[in-house]
C-alpha atoms as a PDB file:
ATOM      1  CA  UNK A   1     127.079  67.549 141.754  1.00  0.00           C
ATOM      2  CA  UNK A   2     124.068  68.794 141.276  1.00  0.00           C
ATOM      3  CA  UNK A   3     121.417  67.166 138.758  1.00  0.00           C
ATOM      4  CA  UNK A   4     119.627  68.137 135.603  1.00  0.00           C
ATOM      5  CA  UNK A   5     115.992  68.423 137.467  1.00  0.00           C
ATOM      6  CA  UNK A   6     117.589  70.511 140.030  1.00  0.00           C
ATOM      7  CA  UNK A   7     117.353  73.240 136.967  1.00  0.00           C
ATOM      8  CA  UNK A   8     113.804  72.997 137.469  1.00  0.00           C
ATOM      9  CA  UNK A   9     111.914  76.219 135.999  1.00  0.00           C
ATOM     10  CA  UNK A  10     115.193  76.882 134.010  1.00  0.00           C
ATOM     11  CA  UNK A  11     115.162  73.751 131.739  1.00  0.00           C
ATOM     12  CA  UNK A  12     112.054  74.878 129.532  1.00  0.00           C
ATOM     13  CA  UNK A  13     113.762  77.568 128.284  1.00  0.00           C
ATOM     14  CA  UNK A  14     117.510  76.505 127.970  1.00  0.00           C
ATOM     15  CA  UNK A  15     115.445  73.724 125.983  1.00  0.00           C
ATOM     16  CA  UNK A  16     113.392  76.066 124.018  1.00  0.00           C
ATOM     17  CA  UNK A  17     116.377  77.973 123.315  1.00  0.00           C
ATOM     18  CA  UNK A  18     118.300  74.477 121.850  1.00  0.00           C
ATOM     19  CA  UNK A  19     115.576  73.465 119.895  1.00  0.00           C
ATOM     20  CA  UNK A  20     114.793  77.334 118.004  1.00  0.00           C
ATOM     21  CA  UNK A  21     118.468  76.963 117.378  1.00  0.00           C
ATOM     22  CA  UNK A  22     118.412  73.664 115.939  1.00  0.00           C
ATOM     23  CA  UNK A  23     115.699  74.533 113.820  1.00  0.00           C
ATOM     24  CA  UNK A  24     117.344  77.094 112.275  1.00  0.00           C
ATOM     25  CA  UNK A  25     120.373  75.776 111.104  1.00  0.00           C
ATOM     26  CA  UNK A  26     118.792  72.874 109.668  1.00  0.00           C
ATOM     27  CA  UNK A  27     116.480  75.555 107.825  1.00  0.00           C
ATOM     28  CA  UNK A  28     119.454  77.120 106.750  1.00  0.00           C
ATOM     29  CA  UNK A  29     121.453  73.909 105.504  1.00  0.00           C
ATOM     30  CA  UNK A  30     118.242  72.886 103.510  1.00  0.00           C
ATOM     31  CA  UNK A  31     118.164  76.845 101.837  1.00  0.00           C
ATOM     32  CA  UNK A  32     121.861  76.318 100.898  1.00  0.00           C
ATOM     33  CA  UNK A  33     121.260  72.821  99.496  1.00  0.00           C
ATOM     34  CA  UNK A  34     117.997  73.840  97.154  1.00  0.00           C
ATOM     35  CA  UNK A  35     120.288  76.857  96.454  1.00  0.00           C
ATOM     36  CA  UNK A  36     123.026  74.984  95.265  1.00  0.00           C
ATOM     37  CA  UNK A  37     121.120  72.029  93.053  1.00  0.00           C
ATOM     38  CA  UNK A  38     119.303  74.724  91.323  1.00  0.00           C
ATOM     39  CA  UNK A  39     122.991  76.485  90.441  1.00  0.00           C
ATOM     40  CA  UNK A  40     123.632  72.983  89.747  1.00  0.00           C
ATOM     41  CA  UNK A  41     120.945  72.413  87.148  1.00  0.00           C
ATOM     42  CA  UNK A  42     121.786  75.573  85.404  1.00  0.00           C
ATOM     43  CA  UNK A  43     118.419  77.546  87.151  1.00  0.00           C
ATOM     44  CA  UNK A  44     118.827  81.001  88.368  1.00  0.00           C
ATOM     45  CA  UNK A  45     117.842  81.051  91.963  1.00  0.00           C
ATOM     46  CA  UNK A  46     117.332  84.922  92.398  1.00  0.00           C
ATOM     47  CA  UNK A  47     115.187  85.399  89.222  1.00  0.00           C
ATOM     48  CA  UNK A  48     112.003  84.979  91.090  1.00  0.00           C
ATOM     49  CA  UNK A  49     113.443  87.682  93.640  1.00  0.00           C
ATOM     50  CA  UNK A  50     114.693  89.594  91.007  1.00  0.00           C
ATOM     51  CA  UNK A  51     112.688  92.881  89.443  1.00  0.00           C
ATOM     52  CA  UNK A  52     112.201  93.155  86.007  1.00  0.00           C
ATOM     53  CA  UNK A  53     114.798  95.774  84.308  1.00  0.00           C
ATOM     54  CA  UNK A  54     113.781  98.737  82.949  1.00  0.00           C
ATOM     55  CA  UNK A  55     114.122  99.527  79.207  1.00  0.00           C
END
């Protein structure tokens, strides 16, 4: 059975890889969460996104 340092030049990006991944769905959980306590508070969370209508 071969060992984890036998990887060797491989490991930095398998771990880079991980990590990116990682980062992003935490990123994406925290989106979701601000998201949902502004629906929660009774905020619109698209109105800064939003463009102003026409009249």
């Amino acid at each position: 059975m071969r060992s984890i340092t036998d990887l060797g030049i491989w490991l930095i990006p398998i771990v880079a890889i991980v990590v990116w991944g990682a980062t992003e769905i935490v990123k994406t959980i925290m989106h979701h969460q601000e998201r949902a306590q502004m629906i929660a508070r009774g905020m619109d969370p698209d109105a800064p996104h939003r463009k102003p209508e026409a009249k």
